[in-house]
PDB file of N, CA and C in Angstrom:
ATOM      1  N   UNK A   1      58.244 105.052 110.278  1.00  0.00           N
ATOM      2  CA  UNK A   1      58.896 104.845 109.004  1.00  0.00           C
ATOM      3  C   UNK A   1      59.524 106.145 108.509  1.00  0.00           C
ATOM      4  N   UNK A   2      58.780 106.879 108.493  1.00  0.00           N
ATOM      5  CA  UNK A   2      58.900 108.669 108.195  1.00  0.00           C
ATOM      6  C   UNK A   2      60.415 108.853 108.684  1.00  0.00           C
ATOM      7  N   UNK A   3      60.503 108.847 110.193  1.00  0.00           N
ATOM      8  CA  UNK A   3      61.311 108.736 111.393  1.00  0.00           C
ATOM      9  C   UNK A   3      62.868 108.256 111.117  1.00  0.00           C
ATOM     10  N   UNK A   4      62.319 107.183 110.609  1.00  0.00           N
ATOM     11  CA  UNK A   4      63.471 106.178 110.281  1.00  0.00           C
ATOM     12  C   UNK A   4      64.567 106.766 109.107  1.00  0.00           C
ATOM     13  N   UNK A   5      63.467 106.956 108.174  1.00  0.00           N
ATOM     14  CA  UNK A   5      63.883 107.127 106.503  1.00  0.00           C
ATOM     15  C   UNK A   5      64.788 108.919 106.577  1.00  0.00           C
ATOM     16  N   UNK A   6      64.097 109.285 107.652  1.00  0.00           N
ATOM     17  CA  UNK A   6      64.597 111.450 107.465  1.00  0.00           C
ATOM     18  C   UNK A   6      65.896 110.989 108.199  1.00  0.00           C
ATOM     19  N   UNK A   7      66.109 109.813 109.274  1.00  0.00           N
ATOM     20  CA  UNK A   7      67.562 109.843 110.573  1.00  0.00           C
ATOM     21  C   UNK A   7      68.417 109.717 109.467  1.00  0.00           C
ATOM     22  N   UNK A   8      68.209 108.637 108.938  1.00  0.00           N
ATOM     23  CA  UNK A   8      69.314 107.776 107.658  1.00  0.00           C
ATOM     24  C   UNK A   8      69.661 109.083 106.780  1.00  0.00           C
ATOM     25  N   UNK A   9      68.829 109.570 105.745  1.00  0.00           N
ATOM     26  CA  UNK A   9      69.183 110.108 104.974  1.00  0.00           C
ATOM     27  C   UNK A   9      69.823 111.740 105.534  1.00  0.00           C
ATOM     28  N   UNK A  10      69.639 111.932 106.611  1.00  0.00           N
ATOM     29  CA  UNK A  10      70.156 112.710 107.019  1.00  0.00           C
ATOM     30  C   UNK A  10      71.568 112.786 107.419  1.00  0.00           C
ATOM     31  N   UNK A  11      71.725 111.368 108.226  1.00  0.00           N
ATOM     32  CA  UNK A  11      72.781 110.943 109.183  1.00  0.00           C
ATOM     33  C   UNK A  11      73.892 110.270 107.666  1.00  0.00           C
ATOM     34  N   UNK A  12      73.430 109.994 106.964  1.00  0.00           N
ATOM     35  CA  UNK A  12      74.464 109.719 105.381  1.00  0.00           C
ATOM     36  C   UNK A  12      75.039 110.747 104.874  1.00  0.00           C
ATOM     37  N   UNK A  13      74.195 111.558 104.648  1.00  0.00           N
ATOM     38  CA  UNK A  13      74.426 112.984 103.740  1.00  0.00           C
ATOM     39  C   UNK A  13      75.531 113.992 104.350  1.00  0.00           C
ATOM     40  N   UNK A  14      75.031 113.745 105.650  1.00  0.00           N
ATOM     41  CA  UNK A  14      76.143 114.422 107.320  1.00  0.00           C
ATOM     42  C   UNK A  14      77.418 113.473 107.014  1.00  0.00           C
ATOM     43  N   UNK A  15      77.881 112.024 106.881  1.00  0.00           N
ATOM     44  CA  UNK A  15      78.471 111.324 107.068  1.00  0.00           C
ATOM     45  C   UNK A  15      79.265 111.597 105.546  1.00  0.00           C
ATOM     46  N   UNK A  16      79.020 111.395 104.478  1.00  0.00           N
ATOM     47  CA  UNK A  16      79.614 111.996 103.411  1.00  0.00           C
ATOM     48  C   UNK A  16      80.094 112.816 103.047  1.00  0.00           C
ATOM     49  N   UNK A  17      79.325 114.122 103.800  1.00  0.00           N
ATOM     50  CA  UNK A  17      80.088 115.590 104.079  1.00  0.00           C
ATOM     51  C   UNK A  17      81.314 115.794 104.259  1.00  0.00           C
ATOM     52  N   UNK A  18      81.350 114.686 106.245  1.00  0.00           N
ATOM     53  CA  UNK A  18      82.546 115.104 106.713  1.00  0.00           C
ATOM     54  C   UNK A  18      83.570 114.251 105.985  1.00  0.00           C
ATOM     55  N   UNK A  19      83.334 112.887 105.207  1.00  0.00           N
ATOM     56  CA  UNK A  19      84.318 112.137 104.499  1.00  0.00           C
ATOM     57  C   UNK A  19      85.294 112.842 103.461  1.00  0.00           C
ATOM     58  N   UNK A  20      84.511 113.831 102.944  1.00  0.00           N
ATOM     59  CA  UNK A  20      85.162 114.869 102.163  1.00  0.00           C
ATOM     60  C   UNK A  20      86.402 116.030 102.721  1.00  0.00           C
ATOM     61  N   UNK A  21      86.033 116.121 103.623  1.00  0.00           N
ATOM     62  CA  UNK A  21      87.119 117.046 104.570  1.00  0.00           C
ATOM     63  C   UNK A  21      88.080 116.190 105.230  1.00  0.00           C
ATOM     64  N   UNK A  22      88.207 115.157 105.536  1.00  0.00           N
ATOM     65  CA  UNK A  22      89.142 114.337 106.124  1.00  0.00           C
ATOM     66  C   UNK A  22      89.932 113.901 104.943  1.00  0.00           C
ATOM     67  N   UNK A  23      91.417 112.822 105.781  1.00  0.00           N
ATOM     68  CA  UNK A  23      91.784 112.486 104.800  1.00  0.00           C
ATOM     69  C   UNK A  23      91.291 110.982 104.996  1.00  0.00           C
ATOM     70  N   UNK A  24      91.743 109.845 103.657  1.00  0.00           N
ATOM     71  CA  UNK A  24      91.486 108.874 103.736  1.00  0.00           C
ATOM     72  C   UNK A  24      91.364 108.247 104.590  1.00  0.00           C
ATOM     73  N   UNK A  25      92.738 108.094 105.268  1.00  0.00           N
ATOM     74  CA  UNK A  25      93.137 107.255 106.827  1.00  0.00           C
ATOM     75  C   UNK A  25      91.954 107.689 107.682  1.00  0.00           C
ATOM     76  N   UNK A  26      92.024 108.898 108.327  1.00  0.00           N
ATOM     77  CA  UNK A  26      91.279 109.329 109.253  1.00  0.00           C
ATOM     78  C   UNK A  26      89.667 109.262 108.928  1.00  0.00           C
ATOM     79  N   UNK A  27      89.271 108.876 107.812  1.00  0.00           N
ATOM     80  CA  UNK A  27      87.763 108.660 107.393  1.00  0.00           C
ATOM     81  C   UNK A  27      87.419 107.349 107.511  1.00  0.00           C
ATOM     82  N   UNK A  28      88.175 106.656 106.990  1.00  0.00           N
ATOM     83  CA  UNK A  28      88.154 104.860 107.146  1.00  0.00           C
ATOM     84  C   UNK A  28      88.064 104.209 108.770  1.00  0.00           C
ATOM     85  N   UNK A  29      88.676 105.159 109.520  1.00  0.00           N
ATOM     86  CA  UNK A  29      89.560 105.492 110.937  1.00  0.00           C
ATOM     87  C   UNK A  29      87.410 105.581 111.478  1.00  0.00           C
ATOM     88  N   UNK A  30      86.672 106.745 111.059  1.00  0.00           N
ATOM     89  CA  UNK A  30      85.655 107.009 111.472  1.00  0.00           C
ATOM     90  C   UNK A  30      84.568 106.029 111.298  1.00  0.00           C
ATOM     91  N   UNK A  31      84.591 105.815 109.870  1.00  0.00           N
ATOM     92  CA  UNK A  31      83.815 104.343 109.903  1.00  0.00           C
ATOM     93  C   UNK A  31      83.814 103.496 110.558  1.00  0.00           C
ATOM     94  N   UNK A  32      84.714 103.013 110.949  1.00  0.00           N
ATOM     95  CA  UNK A  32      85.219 101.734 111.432  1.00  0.00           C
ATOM     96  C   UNK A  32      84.451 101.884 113.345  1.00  0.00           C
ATOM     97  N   UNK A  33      84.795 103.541 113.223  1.00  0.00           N
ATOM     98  CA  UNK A  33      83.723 103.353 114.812  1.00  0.00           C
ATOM     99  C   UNK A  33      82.872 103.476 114.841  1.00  0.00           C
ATOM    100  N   UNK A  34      81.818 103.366 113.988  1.00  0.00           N
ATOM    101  CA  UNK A  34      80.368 103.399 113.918  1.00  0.00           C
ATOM    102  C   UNK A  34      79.911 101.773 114.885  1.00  0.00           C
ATOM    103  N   UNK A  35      80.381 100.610 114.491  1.00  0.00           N
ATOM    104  CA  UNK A  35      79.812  99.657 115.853  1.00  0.00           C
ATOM    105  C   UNK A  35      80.327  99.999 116.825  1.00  0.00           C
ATOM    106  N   UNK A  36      81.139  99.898 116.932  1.00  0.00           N
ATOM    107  CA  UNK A  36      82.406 100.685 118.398  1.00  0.00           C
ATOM    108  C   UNK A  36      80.778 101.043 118.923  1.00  0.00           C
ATOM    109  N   UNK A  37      81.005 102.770 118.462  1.00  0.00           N
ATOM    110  CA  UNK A  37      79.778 103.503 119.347  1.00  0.00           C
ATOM    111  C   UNK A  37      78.607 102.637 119.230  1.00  0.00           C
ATOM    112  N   UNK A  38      77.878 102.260 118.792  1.00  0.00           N
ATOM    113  CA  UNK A  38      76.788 101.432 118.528  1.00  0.00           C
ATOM    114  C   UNK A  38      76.345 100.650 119.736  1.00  0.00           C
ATOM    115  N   UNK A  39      77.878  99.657 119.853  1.00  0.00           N
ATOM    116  CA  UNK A  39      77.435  98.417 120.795  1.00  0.00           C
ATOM    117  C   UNK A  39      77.992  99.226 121.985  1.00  0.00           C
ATOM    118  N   UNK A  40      78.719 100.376 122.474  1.00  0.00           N
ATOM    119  CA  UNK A  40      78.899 100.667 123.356  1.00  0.00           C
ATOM    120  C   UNK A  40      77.453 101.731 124.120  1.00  0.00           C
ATOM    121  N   UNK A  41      77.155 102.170 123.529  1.00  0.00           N
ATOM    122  CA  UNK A  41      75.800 102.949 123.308  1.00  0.00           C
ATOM    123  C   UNK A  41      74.912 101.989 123.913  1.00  0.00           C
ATOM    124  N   UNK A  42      74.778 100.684 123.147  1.00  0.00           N
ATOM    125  CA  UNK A  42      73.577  99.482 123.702  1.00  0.00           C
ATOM    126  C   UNK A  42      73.897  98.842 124.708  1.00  0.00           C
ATOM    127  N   UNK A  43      75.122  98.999 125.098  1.00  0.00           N
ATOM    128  CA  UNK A  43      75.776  98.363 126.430  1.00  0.00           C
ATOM    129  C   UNK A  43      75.149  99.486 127.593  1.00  0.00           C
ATOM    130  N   UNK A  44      75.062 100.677 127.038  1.00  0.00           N
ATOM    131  CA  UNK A  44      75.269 101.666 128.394  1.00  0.00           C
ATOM    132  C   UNK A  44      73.605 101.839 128.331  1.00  0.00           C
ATOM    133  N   UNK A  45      73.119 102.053 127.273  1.00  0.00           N
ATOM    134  CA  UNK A  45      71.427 102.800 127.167  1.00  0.00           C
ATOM    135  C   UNK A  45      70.959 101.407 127.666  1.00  0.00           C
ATOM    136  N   UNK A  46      70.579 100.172 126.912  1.00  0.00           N
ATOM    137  CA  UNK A  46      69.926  98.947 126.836  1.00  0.00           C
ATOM    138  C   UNK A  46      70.436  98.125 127.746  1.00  0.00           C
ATOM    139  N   UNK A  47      71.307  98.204 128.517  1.00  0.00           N
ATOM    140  CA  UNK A  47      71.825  97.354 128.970  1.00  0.00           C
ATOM    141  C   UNK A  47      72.082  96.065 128.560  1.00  0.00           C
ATOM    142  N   UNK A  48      72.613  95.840 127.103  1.00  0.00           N
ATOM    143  CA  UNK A  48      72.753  94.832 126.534  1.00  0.00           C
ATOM    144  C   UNK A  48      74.167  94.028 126.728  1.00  0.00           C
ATOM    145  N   UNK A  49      74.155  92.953 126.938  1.00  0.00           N
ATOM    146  CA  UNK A  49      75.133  92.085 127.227  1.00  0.00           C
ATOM    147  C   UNK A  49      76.905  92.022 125.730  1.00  0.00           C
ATOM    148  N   UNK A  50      77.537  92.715 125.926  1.00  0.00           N
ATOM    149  CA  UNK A  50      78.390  92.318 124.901  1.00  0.00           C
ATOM    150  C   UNK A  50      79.584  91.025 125.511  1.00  0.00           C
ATOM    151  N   UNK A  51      79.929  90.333 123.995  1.00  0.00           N
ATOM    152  CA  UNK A  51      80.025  89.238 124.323  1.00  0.00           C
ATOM    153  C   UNK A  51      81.377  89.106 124.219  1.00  0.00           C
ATOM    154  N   UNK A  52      81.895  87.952 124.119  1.00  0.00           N
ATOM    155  CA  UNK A  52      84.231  88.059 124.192  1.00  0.00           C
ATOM    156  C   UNK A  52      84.229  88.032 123.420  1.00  0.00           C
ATOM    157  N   UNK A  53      83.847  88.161 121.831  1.00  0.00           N
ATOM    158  CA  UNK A  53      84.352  87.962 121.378  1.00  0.00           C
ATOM    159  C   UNK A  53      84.504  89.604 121.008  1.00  0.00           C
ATOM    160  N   UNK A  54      83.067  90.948 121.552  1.00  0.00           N
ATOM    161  CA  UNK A  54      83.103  92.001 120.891  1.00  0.00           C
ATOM    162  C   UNK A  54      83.489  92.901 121.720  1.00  0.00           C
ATOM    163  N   UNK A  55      84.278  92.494 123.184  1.00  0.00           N
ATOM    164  CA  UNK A  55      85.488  93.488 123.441  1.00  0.00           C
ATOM    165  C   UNK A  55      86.397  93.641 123.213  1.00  0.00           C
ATOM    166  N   UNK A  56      87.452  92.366 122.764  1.00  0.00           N
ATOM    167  CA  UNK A  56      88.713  92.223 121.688  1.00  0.00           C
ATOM    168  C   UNK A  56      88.804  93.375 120.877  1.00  0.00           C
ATOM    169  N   UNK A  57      87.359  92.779 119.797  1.00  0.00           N
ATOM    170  CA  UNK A  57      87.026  94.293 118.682  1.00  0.00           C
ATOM    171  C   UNK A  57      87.337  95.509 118.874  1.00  0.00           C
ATOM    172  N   UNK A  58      86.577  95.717 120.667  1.00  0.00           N
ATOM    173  CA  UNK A  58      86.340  96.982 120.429  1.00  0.00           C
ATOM    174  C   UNK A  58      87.896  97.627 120.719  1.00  0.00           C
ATOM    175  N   UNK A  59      88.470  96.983 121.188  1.00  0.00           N
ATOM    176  CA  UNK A  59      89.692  97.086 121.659  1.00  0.00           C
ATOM    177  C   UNK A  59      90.822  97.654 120.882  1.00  0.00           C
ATOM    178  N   UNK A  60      90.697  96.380 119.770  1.00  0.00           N
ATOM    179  CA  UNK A  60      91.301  96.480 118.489  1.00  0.00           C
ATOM    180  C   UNK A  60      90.786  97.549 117.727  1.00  0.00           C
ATOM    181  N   UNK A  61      89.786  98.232 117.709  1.00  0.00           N
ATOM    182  CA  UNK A  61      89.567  99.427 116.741  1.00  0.00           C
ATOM    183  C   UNK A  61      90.345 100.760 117.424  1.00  0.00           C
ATOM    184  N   UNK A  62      89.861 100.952 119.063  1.00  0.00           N
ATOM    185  CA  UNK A  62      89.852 102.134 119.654  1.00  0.00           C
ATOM    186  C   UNK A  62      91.647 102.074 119.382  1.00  0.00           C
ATOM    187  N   UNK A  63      92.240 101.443 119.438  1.00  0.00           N
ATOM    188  CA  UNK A  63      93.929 100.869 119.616  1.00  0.00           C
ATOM    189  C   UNK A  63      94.217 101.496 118.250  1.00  0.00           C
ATOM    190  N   UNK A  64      93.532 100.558 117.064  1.00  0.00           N
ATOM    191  CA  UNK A  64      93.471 101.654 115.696  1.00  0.00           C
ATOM    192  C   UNK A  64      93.382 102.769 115.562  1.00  0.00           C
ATOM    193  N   UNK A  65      92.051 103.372 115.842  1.00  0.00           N
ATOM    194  CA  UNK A  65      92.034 104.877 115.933  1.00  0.00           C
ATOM    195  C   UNK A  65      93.141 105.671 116.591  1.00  0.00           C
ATOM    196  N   UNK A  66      93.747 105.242 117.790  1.00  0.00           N
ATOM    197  CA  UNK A  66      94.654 106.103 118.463  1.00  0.00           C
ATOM    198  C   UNK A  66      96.026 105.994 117.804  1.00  0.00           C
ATOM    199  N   UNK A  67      96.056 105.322 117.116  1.00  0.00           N
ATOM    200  CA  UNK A  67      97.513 104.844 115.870  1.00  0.00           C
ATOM    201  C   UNK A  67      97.554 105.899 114.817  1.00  0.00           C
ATOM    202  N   UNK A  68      96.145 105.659 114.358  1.00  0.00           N
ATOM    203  CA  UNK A  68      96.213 106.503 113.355  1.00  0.00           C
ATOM    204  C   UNK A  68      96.292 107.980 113.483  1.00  0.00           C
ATOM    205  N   UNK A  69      95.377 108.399 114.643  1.00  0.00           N
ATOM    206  CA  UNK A  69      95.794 109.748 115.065  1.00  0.00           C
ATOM    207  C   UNK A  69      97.049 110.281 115.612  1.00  0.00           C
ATOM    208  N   UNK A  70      97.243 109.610 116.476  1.00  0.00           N
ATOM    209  CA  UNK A  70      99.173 109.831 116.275  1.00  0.00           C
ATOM    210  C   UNK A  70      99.991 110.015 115.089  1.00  0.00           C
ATOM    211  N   UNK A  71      99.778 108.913 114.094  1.00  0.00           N
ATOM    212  CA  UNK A  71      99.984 109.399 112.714  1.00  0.00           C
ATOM    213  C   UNK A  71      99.902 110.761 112.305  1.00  0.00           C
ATOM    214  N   UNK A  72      98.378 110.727 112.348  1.00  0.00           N
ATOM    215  CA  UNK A  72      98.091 111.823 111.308  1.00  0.00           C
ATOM    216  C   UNK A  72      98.492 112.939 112.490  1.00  0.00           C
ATOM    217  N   UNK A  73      98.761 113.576 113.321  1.00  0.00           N
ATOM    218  CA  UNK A  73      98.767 114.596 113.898  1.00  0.00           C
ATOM    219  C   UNK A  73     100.087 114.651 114.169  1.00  0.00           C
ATOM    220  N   UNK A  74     101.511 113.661 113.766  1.00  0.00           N
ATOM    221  CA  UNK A  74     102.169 113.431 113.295  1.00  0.00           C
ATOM    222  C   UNK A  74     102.718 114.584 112.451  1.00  0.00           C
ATOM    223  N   UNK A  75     102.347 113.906 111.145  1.00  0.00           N
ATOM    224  CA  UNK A  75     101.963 114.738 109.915  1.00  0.00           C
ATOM    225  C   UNK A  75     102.167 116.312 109.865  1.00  0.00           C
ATOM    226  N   UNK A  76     100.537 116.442 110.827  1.00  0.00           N
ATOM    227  CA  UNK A  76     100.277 117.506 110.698  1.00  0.00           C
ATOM    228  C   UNK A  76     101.618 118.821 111.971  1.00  0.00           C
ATOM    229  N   UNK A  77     101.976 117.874 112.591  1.00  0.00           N
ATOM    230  CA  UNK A  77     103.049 119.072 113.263  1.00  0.00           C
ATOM    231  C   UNK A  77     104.491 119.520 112.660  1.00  0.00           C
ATOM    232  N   UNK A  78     104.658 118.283 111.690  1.00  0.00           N
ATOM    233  CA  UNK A  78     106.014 118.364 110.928  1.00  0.00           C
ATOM    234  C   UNK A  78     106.267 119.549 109.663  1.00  0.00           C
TER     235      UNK A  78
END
């Protein structure tokens, strides 16, 4: 429980941090891969079965993320 309660409040406080230094796009951009890594993580550690409907997803996010970073790095060379 101890274990549980120090990862979270740790892994939030870390996660809020960096939300502050990014910009919007690219923070929303990070959230959004938290299952991404998750179920890819339980696919590779657990060997857990992902299903059709949650490679589409993952598809559709990683496709997102690389949009948006083009964007923003975009941006940032202009």
């Amino acid at each position: 429980m101890g274990l549980t309660l120090c990862l979270q409040v740790i892994g939030h406080n870390l996660l809020a941090h960096c939300q502050g230094k990014l910009s919007v796009n690219l923070s929303s951009i990070v959230c959004l891969c938290q299952p991404v890594i998750a179920s890819l993580y339980s696919y590779i550690i657990f060997s857990e079965v992902l299903s059709l409907r949650e490679v589409p997803g993952i598809a559709i996010v990683i496709a997102g993320v690389y949009l948006v970073k083009a964007q923003y790095s975009n941006k940032i060379q202009k």
